[in-house]
PDB file of N, CA and C in Angstrom:
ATOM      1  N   UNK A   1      -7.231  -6.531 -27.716  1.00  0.00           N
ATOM      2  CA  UNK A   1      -8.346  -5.583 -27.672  1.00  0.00           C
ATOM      3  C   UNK A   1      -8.232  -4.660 -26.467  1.00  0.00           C
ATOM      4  N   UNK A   2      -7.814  -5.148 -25.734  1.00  0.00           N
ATOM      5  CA  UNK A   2      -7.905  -4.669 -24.100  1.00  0.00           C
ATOM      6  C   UNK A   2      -7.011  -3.928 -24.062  1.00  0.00           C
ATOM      7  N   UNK A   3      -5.630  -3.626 -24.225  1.00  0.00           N
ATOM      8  CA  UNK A   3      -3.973  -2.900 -24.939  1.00  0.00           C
ATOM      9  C   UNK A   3      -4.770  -1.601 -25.465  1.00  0.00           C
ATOM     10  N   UNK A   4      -5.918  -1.588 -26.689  1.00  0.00           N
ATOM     11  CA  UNK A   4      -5.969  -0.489 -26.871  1.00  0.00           C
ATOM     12  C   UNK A   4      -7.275   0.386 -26.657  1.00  0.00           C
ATOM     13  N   UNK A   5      -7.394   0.181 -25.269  1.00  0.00           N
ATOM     14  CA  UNK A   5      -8.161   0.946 -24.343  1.00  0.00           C
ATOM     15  C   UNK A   5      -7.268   2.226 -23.770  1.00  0.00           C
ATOM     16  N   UNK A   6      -8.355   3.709 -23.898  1.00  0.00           N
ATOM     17  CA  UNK A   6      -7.074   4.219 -23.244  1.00  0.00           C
ATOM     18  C   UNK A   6      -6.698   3.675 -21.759  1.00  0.00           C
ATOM     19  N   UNK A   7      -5.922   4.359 -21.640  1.00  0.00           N
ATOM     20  CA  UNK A   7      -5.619   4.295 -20.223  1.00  0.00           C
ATOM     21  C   UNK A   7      -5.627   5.229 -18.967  1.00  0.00           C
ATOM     22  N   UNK A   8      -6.788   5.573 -18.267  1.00  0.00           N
ATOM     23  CA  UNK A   8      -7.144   6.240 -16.669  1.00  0.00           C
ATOM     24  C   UNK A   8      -6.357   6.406 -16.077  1.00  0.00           C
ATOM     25  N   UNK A   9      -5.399   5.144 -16.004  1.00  0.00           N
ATOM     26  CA  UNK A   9      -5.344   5.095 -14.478  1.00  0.00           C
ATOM     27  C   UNK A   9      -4.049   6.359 -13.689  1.00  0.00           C
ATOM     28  N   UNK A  10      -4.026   7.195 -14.831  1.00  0.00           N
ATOM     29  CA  UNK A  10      -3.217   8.412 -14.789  1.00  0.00           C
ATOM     30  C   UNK A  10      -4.126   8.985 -13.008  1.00  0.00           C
ATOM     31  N   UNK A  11      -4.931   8.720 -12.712  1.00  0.00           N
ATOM     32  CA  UNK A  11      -5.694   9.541 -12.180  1.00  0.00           C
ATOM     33  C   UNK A  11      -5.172   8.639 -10.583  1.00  0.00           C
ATOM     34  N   UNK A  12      -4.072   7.466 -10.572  1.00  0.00           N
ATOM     35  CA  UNK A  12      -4.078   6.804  -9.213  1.00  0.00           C
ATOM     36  C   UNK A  12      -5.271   6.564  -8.643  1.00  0.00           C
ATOM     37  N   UNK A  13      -5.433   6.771  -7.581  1.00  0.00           N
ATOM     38  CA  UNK A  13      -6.454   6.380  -6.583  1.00  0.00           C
ATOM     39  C   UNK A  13      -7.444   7.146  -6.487  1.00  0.00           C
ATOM     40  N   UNK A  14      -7.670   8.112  -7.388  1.00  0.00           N
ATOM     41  CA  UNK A  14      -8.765   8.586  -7.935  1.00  0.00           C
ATOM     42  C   UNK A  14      -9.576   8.168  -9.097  1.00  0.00           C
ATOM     43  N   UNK A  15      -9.047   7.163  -9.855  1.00  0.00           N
ATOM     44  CA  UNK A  15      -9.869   6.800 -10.893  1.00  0.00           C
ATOM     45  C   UNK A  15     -10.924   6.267 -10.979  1.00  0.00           C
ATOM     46  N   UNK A  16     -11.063   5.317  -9.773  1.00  0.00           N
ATOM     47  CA  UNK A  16     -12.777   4.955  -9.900  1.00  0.00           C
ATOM     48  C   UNK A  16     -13.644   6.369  -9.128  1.00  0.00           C
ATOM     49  N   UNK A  17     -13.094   6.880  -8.544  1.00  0.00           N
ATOM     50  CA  UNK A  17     -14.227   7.885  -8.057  1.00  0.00           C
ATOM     51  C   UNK A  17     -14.219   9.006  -9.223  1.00  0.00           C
ATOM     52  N   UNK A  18     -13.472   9.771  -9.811  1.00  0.00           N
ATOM     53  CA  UNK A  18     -13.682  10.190 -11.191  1.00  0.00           C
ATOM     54  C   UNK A  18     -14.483   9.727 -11.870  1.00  0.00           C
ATOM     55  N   UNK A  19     -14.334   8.422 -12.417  1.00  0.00           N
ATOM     56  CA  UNK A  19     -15.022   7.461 -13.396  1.00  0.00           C
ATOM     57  C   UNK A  19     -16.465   7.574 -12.895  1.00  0.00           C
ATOM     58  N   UNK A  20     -16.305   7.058 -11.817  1.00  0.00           N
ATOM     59  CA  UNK A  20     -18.342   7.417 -10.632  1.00  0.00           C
ATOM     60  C   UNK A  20     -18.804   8.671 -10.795  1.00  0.00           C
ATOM     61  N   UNK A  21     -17.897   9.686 -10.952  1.00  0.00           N
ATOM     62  CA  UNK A  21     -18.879  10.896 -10.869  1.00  0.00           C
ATOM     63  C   UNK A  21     -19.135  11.498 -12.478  1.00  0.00           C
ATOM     64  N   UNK A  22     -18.334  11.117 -12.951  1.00  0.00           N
ATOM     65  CA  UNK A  22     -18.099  11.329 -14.610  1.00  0.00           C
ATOM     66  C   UNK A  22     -19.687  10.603 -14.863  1.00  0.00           C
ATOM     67  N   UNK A  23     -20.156   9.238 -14.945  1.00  0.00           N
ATOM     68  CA  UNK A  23     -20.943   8.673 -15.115  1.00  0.00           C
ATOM     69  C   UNK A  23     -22.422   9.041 -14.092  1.00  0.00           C
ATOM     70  N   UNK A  24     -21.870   9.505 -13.094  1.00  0.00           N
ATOM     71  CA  UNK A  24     -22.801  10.388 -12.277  1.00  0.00           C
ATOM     72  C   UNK A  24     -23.735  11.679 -12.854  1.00  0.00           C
ATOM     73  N   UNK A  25     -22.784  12.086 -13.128  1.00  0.00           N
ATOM     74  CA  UNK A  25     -22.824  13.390 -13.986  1.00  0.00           C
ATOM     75  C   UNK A  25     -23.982  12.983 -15.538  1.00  0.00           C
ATOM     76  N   UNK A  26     -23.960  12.386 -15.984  1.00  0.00           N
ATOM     77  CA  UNK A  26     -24.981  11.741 -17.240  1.00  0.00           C
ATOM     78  C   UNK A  26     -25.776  11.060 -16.741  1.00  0.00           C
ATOM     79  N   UNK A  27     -25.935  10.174 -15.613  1.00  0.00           N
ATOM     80  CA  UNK A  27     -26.951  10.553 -15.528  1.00  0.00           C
ATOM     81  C   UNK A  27     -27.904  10.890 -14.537  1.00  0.00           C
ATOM     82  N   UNK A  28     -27.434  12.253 -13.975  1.00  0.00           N
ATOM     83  CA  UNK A  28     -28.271  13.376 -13.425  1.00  0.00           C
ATOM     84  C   UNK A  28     -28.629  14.077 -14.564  1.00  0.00           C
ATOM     85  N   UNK A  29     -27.985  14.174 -15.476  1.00  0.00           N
ATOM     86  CA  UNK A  29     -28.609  14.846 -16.776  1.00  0.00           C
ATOM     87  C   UNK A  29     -29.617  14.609 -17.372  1.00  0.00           C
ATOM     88  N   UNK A  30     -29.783  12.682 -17.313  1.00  0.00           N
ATOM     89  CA  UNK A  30     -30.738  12.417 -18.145  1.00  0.00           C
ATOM     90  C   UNK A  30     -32.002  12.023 -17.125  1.00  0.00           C
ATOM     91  N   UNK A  31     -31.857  11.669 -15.861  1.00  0.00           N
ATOM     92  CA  UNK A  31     -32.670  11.924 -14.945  1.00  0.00           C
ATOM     93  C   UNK A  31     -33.591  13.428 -14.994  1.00  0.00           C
ATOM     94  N   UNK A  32     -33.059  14.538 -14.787  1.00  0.00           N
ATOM     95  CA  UNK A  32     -33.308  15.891 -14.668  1.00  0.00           C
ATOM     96  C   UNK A  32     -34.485  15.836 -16.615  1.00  0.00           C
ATOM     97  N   UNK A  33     -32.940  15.899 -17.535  1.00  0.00           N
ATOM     98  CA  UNK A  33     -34.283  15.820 -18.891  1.00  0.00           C
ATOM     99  C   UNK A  33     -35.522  15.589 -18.947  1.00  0.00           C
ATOM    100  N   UNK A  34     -35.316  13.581 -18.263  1.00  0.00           N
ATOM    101  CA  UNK A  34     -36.489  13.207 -18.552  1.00  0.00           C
ATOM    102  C   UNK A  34     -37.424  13.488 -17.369  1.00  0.00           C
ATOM    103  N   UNK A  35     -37.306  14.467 -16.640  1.00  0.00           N
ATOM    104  CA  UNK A  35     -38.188  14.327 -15.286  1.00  0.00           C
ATOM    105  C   UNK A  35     -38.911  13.858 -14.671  1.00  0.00           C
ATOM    106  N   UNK A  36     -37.571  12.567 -14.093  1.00  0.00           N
ATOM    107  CA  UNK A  36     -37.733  11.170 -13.594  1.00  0.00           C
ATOM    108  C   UNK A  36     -37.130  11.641 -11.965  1.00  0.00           C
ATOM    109  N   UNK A  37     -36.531  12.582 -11.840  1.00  0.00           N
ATOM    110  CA  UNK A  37     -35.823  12.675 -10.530  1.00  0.00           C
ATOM    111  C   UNK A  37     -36.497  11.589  -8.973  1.00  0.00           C
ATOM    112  N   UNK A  38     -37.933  11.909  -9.108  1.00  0.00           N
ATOM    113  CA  UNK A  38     -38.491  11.184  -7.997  1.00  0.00           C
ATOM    114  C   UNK A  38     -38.168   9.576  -8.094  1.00  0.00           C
ATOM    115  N   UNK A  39     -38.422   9.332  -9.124  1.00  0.00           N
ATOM    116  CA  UNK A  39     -38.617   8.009  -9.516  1.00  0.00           C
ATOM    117  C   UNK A  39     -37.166   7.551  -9.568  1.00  0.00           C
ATOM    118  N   UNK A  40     -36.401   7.767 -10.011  1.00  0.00           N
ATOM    119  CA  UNK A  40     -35.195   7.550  -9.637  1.00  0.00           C
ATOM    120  C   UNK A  40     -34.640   7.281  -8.439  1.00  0.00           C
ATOM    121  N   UNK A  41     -35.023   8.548  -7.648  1.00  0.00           N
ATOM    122  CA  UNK A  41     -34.764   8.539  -6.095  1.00  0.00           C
ATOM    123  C   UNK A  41     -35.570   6.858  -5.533  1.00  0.00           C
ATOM    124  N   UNK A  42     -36.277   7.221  -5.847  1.00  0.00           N
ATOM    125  CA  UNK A  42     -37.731   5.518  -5.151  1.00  0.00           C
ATOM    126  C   UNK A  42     -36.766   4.600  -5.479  1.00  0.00           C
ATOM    127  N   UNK A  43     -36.175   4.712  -7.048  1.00  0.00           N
ATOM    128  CA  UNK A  43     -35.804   3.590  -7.552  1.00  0.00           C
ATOM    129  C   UNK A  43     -33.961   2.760  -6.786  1.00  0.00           C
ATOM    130  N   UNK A  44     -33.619   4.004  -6.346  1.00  0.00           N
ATOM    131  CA  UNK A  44     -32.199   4.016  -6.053  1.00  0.00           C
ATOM    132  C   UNK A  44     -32.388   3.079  -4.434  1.00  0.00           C
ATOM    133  N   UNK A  45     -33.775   4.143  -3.750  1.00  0.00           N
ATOM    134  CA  UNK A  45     -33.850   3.618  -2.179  1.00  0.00           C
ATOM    135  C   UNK A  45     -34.186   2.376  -2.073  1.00  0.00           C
ATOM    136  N   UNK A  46     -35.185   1.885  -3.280  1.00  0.00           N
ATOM    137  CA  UNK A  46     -35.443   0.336  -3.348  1.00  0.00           C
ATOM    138  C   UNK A  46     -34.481  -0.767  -3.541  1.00  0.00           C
ATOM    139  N   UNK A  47     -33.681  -0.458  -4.935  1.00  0.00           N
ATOM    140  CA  UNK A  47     -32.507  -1.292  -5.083  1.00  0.00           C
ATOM    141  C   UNK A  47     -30.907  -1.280  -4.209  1.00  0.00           C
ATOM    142  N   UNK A  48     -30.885   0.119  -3.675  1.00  0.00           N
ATOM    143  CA  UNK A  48     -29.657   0.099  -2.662  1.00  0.00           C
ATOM    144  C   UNK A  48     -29.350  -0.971  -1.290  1.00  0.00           C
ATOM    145  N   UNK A  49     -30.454  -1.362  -0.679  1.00  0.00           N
ATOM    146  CA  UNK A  49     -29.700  -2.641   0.316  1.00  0.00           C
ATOM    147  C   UNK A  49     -29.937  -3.707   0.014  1.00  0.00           C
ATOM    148  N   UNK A  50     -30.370  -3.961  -1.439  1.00  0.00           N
ATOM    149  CA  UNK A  50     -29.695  -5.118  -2.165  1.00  0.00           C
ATOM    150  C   UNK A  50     -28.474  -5.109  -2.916  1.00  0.00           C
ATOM    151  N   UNK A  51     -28.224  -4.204  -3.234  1.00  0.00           N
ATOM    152  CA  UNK A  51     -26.565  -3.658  -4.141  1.00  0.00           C
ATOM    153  C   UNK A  51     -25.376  -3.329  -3.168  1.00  0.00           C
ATOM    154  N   UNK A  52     -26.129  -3.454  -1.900  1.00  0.00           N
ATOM    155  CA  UNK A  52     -24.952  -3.128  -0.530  1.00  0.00           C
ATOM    156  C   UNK A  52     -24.404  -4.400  -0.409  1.00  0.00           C
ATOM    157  N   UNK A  53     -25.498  -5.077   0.175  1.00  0.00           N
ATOM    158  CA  UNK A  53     -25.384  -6.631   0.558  1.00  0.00           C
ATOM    159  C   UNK A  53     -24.634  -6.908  -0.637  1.00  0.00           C
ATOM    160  N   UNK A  54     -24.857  -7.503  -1.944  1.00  0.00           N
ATOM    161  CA  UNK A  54     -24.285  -8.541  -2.739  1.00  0.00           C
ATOM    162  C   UNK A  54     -22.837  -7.687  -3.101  1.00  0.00           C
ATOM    163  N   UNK A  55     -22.849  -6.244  -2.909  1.00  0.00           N
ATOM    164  CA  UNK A  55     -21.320  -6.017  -2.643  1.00  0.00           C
ATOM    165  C   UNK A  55     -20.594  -6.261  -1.661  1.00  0.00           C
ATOM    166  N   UNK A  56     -20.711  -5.774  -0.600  1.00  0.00           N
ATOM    167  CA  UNK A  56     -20.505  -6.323   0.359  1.00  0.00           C
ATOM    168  C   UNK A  56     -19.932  -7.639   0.510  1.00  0.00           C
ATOM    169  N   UNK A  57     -20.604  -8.991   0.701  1.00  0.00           N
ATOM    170  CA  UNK A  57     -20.190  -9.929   0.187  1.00  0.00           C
ATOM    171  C   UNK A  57     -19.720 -10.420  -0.596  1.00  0.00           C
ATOM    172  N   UNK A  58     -19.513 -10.004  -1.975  1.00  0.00           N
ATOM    173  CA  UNK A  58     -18.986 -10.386  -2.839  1.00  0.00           C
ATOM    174  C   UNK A  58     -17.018 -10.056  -3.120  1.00  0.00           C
ATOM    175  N   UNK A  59     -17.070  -8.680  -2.050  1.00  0.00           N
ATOM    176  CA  UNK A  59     -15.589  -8.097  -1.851  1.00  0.00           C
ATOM    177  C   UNK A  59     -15.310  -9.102  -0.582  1.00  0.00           C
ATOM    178  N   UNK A  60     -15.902  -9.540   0.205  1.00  0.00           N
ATOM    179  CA  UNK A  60     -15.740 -10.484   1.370  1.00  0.00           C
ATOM    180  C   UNK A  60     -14.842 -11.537   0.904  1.00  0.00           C
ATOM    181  N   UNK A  61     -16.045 -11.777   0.300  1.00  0.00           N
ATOM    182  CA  UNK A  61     -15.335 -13.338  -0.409  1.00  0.00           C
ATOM    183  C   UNK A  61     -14.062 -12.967  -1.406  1.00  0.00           C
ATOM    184  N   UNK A  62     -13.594 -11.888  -1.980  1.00  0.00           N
ATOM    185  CA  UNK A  62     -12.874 -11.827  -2.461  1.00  0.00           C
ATOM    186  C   UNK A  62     -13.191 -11.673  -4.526  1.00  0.00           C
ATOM    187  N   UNK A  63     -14.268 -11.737  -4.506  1.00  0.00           N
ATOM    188  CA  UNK A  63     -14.661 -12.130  -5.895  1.00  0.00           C
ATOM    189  C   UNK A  63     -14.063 -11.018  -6.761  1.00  0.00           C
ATOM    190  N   UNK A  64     -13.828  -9.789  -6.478  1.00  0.00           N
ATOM    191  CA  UNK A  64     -13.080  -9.084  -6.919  1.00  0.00           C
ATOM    192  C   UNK A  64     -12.443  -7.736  -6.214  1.00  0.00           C
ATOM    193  N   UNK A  65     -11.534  -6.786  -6.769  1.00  0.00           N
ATOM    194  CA  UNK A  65     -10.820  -6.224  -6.122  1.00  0.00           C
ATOM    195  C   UNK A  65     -10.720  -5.119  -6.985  1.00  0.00           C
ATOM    196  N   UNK A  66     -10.490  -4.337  -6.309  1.00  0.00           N
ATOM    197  CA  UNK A  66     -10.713  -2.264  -6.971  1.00  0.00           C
ATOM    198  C   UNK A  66      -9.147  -1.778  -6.568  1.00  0.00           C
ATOM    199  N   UNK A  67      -8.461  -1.617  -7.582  1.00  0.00           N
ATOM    200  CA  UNK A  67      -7.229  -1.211  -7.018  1.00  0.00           C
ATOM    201  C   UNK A  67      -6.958   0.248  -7.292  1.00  0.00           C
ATOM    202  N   UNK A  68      -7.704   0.712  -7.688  1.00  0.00           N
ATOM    203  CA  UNK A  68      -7.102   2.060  -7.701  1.00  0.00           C
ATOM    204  C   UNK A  68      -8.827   2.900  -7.602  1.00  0.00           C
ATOM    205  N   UNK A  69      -8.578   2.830  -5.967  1.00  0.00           N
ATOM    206  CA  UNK A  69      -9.410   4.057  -5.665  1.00  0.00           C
ATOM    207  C   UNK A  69      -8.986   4.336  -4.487  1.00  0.00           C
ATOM    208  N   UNK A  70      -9.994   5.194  -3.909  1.00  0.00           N
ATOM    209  CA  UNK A  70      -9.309   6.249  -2.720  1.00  0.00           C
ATOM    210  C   UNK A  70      -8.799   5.545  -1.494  1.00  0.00           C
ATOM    211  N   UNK A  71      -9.349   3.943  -0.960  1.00  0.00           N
ATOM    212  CA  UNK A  71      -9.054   3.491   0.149  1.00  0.00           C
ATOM    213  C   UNK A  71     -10.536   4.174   1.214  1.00  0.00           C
ATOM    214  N   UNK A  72     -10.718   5.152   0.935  1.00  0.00           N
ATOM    215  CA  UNK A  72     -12.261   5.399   1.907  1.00  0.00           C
ATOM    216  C   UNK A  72     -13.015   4.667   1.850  1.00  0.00           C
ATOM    217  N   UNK A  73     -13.632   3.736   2.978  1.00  0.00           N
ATOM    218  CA  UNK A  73     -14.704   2.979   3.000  1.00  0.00           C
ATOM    219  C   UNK A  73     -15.679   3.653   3.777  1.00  0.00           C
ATOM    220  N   UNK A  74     -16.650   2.978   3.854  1.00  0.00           N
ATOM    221  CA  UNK A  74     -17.802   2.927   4.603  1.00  0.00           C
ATOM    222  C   UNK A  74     -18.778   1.685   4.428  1.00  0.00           C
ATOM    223  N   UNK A  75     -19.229   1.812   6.147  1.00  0.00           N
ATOM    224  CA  UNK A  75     -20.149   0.696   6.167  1.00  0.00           C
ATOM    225  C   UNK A  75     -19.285  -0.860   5.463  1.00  0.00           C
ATOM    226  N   UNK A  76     -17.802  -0.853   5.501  1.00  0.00           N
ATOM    227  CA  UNK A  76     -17.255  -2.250   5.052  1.00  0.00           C
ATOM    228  C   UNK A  76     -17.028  -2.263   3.555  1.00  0.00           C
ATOM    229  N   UNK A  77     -17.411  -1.141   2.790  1.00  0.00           N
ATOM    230  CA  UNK A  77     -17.325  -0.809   1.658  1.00  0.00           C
ATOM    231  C   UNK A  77     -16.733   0.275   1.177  1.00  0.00           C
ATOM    232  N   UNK A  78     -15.428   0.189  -0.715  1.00  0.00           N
ATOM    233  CA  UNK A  78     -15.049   1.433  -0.748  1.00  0.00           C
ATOM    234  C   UNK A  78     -16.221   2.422  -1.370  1.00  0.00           C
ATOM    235  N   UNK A  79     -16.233   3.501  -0.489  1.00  0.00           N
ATOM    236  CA  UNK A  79     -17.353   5.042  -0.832  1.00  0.00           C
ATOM    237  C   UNK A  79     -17.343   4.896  -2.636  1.00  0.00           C
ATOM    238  N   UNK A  80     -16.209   4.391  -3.353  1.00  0.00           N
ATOM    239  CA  UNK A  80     -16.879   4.472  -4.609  1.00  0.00           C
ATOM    240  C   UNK A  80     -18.045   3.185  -4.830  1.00  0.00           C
ATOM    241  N   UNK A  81     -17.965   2.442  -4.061  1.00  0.00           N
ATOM    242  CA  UNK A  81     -19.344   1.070  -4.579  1.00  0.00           C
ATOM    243  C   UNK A  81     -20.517   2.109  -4.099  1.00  0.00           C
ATOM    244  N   UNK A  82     -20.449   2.760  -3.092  1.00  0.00           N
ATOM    245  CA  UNK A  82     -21.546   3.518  -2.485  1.00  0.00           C
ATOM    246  C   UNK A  82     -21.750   3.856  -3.713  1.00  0.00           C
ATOM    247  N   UNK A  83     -21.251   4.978  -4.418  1.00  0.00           N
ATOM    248  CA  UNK A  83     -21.898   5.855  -5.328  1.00  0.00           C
ATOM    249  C   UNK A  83     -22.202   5.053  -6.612  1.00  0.00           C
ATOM    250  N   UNK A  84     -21.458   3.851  -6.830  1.00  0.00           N
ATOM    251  CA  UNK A  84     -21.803   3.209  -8.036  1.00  0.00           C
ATOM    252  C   UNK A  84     -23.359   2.575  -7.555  1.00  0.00           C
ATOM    253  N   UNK A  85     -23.802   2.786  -6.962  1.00  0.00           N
ATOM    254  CA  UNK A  85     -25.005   2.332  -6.233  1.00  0.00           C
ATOM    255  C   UNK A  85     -25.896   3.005  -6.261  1.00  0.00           C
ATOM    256  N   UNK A  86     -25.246   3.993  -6.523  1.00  0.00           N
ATOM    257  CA  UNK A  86     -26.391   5.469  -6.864  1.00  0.00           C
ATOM    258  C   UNK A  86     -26.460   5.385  -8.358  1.00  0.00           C
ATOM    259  N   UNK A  87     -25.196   5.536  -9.208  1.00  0.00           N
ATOM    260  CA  UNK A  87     -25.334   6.156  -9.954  1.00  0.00           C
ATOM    261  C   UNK A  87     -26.023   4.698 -11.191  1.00  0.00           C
ATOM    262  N   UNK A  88     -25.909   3.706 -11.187  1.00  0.00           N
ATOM    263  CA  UNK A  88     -26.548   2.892 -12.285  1.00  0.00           C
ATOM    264  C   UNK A  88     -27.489   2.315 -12.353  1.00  0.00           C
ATOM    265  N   UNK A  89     -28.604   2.549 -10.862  1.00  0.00           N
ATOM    266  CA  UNK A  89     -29.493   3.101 -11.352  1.00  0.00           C
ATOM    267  C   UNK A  89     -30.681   3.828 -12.205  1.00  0.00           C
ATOM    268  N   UNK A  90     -30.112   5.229 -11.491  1.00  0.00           N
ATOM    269  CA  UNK A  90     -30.164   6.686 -11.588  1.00  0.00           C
ATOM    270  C   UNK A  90     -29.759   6.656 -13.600  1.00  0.00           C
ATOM    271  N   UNK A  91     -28.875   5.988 -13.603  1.00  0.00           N
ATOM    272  CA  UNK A  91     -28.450   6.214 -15.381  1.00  0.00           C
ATOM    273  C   UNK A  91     -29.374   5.152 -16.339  1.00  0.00           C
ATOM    274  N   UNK A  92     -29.834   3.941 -15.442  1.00  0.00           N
ATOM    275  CA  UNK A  92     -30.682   3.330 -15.896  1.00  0.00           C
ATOM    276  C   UNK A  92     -32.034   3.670 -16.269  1.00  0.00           C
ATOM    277  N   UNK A  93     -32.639   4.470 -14.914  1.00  0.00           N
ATOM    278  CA  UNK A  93     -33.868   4.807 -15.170  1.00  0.00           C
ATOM    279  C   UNK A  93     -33.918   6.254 -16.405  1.00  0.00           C
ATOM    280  N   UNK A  94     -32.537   7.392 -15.972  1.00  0.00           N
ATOM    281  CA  UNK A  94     -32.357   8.344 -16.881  1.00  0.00           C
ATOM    282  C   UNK A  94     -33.068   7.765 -18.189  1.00  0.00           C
ATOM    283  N   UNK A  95     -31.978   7.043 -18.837  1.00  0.00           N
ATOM    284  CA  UNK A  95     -31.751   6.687 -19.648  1.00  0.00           C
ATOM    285  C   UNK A  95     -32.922   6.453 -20.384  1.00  0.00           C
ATOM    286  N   UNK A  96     -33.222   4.991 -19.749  1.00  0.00           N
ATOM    287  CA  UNK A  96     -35.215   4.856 -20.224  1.00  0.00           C
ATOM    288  C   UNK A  96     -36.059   5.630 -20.139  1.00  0.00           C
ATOM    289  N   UNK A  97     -36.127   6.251 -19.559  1.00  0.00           N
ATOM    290  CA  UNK A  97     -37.172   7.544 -19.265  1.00  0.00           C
ATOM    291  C   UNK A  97     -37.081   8.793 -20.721  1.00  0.00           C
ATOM    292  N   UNK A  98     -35.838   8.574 -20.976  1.00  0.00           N
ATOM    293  CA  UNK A  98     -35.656   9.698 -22.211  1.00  0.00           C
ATOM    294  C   UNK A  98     -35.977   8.975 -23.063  1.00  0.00           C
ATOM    295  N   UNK A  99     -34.980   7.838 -23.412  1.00  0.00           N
ATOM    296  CA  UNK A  99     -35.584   6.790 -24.903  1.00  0.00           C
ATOM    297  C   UNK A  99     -37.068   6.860 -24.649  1.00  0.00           C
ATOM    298  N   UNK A 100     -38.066   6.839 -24.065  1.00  0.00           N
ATOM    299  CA  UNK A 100     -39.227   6.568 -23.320  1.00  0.00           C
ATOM    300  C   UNK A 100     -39.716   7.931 -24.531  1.00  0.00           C
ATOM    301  N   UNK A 101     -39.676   9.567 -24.040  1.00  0.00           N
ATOM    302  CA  UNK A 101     -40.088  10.683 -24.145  1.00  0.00           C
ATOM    303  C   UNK A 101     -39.704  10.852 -25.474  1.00  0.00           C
ATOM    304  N   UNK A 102     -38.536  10.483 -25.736  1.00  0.00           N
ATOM    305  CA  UNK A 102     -38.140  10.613 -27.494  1.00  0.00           C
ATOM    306  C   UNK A 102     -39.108   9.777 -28.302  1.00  0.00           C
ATOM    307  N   UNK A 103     -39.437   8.333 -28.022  1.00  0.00           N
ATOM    308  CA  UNK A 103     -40.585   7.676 -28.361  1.00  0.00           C
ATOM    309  C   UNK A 103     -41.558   8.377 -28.788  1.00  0.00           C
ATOM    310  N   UNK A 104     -42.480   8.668 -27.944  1.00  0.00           N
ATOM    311  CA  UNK A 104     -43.712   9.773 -28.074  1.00  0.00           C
ATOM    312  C   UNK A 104     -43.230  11.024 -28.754  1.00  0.00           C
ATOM    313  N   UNK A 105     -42.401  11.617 -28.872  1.00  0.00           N
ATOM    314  CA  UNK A 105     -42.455  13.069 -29.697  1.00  0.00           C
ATOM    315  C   UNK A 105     -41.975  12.753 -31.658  1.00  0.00           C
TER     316      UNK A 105
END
């Protein structure tokens, strides 16, 4: 099953940050649609230094490993967990917020 996935990783050490902003990108879209932007934001500042921490630790310990991204960290972390921190969320609340508005109309 897994064989016929395409295959990214054309992109080297850019592929998870591509992949982050690709998925970034949908959902700021569906954030913006459903005009959730604030709430999103609340929602991102609330859940982010819990999604730091259990990353954080969890790359500590070794539990898993990102091999093809840029090598930029921050704060002990690679800058793509940062943004995956933003962005699933942000695509979560999108997301519901539209299924939400499509509901009612």
């Amino acid at each position: 099953m897994i064989d016929s996935l395409p295959d990214i990783g054309m992109f080297g050490p850019y592929t998870y940050l591509i992949t982050e902003l690709f998925w970034g990108a949908i959902a700021l879209a569906l954030v913006v649609y459903a005009g959730v932007v604030r709430s999103a934001i609340r929602t991102i500042l609330v859940l982010y230094p819990f999604a730091y921490v259990w990353d954080w630790y969890t790359l500590q310990m070794g539990v898993f490993v990102i091999p093809l991204r840029t090598g930029v960290e921050l704060l002990g972390i690679p800058i793509e967990e940062h943004i995956f921190m933003l962005v699933v969320p942000a695509l979560v609340v999108g997301l519901h917020e539209t299924l939400r508005s499509l509901d009612r109309s």
